[in-house]
Protein backbone atom coordinates (compact mmCIF):
# COMPACT_ATOMS: atom_id res chain seq x y z
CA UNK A 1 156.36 113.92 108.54
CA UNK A 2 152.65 113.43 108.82
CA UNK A 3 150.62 110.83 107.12
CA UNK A 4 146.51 110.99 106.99
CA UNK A 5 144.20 108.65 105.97
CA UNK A 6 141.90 109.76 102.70
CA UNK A 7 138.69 108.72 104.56
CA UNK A 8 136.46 110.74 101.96
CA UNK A 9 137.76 108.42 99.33
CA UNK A 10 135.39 105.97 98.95
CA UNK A 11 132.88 109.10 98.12
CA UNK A 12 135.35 110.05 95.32
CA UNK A 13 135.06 106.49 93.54
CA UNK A 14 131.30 106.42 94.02
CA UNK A 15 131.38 109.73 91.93
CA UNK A 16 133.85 108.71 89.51
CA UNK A 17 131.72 105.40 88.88
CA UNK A 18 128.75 107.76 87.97
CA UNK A 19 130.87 109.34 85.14
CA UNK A 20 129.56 107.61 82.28
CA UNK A 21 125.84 107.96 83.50
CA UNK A 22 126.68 111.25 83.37
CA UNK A 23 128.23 111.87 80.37
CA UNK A 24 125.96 109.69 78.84
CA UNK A 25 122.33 112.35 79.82
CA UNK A 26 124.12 115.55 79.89
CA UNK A 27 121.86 117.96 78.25
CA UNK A 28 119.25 115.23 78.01
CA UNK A 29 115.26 115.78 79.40
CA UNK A 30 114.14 113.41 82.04
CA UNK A 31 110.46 113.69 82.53
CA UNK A 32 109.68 112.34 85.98
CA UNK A 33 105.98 111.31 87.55
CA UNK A 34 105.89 111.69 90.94
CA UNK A 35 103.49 109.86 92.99
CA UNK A 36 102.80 107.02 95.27
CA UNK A 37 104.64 107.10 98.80
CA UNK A 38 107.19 109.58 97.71
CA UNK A 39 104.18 112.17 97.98
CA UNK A 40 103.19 111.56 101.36
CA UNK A 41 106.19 110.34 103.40
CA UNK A 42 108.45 113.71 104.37
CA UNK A 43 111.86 111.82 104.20
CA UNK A 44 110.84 110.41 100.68
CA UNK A 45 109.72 113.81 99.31
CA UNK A 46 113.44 115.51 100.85
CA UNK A 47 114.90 112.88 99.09
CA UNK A 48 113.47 113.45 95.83
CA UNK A 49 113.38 117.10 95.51
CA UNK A 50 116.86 116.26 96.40
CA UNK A 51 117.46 113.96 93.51
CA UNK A 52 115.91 116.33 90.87
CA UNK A 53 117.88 119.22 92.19
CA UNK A 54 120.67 117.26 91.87
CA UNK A 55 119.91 115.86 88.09
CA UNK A 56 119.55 119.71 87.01
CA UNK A 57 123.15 120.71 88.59
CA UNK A 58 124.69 117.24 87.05
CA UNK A 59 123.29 118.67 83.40
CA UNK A 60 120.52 117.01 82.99
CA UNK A 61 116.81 119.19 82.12
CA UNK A 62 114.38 117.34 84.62
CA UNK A 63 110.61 117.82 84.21
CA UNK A 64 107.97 116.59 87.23
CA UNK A 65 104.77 115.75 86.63
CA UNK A 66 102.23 114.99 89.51
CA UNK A 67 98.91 114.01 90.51
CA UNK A 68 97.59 113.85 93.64
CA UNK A 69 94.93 111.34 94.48
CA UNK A 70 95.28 111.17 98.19
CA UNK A 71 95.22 114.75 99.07
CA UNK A 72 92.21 114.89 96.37
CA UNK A 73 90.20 112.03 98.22
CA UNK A 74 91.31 113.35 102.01
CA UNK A 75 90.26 117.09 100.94
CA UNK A 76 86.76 115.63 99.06
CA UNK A 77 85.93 113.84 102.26
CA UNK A 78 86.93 117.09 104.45
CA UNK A 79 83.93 118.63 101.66
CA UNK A 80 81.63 116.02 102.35
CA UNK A 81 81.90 114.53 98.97
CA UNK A 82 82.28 110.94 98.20
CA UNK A 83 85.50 109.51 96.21
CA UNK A 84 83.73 106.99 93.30
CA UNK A 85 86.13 104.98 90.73
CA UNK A 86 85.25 103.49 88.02
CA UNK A 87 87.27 101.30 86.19
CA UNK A 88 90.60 103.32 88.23
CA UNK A 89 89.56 106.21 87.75
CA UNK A 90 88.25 108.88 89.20
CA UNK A 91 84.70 110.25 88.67
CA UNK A 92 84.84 113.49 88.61
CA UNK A 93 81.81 115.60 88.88
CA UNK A 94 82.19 119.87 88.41
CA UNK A 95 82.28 120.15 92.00
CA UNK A 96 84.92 117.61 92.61
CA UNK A 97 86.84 119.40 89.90
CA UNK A 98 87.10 122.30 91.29
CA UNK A 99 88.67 120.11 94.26
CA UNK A 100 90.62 118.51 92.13
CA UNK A 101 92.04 121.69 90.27
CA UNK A 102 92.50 123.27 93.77
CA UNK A 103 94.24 120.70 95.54
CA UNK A 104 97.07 119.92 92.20
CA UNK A 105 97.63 123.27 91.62
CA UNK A 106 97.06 125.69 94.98
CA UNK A 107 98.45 122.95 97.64
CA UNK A 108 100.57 119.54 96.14
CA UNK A 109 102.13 121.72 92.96
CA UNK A 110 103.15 124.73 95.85
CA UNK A 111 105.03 122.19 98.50
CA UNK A 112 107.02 121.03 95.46
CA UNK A 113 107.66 123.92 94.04
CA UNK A 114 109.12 125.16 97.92
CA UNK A 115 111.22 121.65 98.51
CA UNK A 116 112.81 122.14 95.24
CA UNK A 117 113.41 125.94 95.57
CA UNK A 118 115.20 125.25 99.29
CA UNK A 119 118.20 124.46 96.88
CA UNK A 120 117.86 127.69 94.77
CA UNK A 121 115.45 129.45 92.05
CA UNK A 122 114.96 126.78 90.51
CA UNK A 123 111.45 125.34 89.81
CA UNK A 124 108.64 127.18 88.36
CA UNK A 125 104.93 125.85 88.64
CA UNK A 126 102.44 125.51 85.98
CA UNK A 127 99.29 123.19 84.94
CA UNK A 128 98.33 122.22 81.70
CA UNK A 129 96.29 124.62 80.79
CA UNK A 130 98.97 127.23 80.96
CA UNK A 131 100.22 128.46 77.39
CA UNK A 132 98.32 125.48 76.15
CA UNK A 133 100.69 122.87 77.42
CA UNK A 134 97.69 120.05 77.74
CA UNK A 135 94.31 119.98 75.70
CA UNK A 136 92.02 117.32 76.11
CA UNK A 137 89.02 115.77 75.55
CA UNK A 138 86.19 113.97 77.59
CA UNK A 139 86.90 110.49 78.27
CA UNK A 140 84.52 107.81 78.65
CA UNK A 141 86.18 104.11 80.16
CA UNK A 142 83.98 100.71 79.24
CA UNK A 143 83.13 98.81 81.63
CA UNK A 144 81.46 95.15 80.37
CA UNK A 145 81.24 96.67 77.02
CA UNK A 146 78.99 99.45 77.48
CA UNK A 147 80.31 103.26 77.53
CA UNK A 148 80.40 104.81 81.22
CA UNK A 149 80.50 108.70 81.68
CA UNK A 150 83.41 109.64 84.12
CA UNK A 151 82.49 113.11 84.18
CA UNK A 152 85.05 115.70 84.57
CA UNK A 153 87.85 112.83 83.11
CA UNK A 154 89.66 113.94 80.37
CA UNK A 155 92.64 112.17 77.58
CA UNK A 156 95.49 114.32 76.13
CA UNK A 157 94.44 115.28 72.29
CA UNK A 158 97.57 117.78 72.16
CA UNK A 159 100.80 118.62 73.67
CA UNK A 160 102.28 122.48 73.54
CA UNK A 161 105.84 121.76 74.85
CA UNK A 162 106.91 125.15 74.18
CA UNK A 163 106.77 126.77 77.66
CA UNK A 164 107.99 123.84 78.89
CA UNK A 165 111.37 123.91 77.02
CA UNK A 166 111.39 127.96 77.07
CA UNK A 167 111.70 127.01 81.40
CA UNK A 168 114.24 124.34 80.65
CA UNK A 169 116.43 126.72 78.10
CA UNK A 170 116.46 129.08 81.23
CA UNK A 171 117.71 126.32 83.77
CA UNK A 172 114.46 125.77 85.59
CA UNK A 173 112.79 122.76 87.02
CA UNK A 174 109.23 122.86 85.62
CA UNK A 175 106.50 121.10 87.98
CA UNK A 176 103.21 120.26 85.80
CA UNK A 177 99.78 119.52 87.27
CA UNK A 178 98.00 117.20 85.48
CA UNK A 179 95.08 119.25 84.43
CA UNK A 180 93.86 120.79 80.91
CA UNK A 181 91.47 122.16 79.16
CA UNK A 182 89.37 121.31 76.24
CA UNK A 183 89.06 123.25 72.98
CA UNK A 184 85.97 121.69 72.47
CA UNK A 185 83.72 123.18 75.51
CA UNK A 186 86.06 124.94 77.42
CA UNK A 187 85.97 122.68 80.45
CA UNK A 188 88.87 121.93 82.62
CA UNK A 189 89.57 118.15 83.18
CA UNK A 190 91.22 115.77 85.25
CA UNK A 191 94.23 113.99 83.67
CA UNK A 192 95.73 110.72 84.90
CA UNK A 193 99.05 111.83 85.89
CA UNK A 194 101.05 109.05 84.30
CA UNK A 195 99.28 109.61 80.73
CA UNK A 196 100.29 113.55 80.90
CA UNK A 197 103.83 112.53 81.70
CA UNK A 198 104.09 109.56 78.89
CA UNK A 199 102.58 112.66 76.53
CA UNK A 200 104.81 115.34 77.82
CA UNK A 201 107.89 113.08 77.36
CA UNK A 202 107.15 112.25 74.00
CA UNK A 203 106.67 115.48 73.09
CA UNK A 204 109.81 116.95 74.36
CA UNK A 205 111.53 114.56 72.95
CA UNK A 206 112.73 113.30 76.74
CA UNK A 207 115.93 110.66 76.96
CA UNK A 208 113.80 109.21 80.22
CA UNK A 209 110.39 109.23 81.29
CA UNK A 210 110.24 107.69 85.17
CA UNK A 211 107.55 107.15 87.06
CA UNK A 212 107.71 106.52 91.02
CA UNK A 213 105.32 103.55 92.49
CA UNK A 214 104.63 102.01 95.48
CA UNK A 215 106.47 98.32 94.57
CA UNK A 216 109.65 97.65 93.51
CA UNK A 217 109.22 97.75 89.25
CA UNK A 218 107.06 94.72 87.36
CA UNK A 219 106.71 91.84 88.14
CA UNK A 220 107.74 88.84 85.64
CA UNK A 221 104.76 86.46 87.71
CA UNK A 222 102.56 88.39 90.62
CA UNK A 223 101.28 87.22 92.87
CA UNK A 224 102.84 83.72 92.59
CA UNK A 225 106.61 85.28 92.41
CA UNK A 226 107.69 88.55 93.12
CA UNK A 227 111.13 88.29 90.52
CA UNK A 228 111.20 91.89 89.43
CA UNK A 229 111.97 92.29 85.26
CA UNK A 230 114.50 94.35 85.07
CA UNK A 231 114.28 95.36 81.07
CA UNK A 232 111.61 94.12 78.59
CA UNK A 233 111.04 95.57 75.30
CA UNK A 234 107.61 97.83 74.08
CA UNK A 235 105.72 94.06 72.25
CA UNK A 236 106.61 92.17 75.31
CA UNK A 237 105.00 95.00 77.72
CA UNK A 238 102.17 95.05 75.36
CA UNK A 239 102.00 91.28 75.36
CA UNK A 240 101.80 91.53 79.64
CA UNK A 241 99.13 94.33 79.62
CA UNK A 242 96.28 92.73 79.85
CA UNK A 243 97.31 90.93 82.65
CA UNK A 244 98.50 92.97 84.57
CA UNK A 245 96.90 94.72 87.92
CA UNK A 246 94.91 97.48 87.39
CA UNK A 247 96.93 100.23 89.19
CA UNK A 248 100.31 99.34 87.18
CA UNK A 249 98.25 99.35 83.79
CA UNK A 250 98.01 103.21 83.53
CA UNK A 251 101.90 103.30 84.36
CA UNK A 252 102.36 100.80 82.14
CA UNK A 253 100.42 102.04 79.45
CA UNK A 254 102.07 105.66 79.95
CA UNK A 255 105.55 103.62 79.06
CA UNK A 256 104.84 101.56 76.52
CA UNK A 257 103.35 105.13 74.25
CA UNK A 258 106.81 106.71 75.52
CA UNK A 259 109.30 104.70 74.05
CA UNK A 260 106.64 104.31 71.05
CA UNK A 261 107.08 108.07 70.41
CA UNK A 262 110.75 108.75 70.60
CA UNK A 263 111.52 108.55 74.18
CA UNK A 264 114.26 106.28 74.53
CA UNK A 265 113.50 105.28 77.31
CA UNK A 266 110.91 104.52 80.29
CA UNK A 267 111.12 103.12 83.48
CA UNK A 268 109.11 102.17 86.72
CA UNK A 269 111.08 102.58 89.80
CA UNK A 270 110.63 101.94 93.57
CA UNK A 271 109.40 105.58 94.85
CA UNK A 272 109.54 104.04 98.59
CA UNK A 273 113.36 104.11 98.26
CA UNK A 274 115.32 106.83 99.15
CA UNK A 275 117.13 108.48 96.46
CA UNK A 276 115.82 106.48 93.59
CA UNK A 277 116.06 108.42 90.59
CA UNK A 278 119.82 108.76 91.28
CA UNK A 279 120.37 104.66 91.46
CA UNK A 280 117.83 104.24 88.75
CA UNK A 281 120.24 106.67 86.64
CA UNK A 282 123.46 106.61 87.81
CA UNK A 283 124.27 102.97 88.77
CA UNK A 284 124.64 99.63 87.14
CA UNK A 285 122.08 97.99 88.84
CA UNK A 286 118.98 100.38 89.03
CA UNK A 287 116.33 99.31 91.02
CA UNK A 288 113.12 98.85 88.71
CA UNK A 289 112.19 98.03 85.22
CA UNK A 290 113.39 99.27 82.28
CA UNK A 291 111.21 99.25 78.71
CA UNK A 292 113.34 100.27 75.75
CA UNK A 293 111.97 100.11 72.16
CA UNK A 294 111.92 97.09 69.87
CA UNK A 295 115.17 98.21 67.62
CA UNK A 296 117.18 99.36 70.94
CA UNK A 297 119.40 96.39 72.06
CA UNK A 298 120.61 95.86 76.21
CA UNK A 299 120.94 99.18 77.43
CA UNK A 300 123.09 100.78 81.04
């Protein structure tokens, strides 16, 4: 009689503690921004094309939306054309648009598109202004009260989720650029990535809208602490806003108008870590911060 030892067990208990995680989103839409480090690092990006492959196979209907700011910048500068912000954001002139629209679509959108389709035919590329997905509308920031023309700069005035879920119906992975055009004068603008994934996960209803950064979620008292909260609800993000540094405050913003609009939902998570979205998802713990709406009590 021989006896072996189950060494592969500890991988069965790991799955059996994700049960209830999974139960819990089967069938649900997670919209997911992906940015930050994850974009650039090779090991990160494996890792999460690995993640949203595996979300889709668990039963979930996963949804990226990216930017691209530092290939944008690094291929402007190969062009000879200067990178100006203003008040975060990109100025965006008609010939950096055409960058812009170039580098989303033609060279970040493709290398997705190929990690996630390593694991099958799964994702399917489009920008916003495919079947109408985005429209938007010129937008001006303030700086010391006076109005300040951004260019090429646009904010979401409608969302056309209807390609979107005719993708997800068929078991795809869609991969959005955040890009649309305008009704108004047919222009194409540049979107901030986090504000066309807030918008796209509101209007598709989403369980989950998660967006990758480079720190580890928000902090409760930066720089003098770095205690991470861990779950705060919509009016105590909106009380922190104004406070808060100016690259969190689109991501911020993009989460507080998510769980505002249905999404039940939105988190900041730690895009440096490997495998993220799954311990975000599927474990007690997660590793970032949570905002739920004002009515929703302490949620897994």
């Amino acid at each position: 009689m021989t006896t072996r030892k189950h060494t592969a067990l500890p991988k069965a208990q790991i799955l059996i503690e994700a049960l209830p995680w999974l139960t819990r989103h089967h069938g649900r839409t997670v919209v997911i921004k992906f940015g930050g480090n994850a974009m650039i690092d090779d090991d990160l990006k494996s890792a999460f094309a690995q993640d949203v492959v595996f979300l889709r196979h668990a039963g979930l209907r996963p949804v990226v939306v990216h930017g691209g700011g530092p290939q944008i910048s690094a291929q402007l500068d190969r062009m000879g054309l200067e990178s100006e912000f203003k008040a975060g954001l990109r100025v965006t002139t008609p010939e950096a648009m055409d960058v812009v629209r170039m580098v989303l679509a033609g060279q970040v959108q493709r290398e997705l598109v190929n990690l996630l389709n390593r694991h099958g035919p799964l994702a399917v590329g489009l920008t916003g202004e495919d079947a109408h997905t985005m429209s938007a509308t010129k937008r001006y920031a303030r700086i010391d009260g006076k109005q300040v023309d951004l260019g090429r700069v646009g904010e979401i005035t409608a969302v056309d989720t209807g390609a979107i879920e005719a993708l997800l119906d068929d078991g795809r992975i869609p991969v959005v650029s955040s890009i649309a055009r305008s009704a108004d004068d047919g222009h194409i603008y540049n979107i901030n990535a986090d504000t066309a994934a807030a918008a796209l996960a509101a209007g598709l209803g989403a369980e989950t809208l998660m967006v990758l950064t480079d720190v580890e979620g928000l902090y409760a008292d930066w720089p003098n602490s770095d205690e991470v909260i861990s779950q705060l609800t919509a009016s105590e993000l909106e009380e922190l806003l104004p406070d808060l540094a100016s690259g969190m405050v689109p991501k911020m913003e993009g989460c507080l108008y998510a769980v505002r609009n249905g999404v039940t939902t939105a988190r900041v998570i730690d895009g440096r870590v490997q495998h993220a979205i799954l311990l975000e998802i599927f474990t007690d713990e997660g590793i970032g911060t949570m905002v739920v709406p004002d009515h929703k009590g302490e949620q897994g």
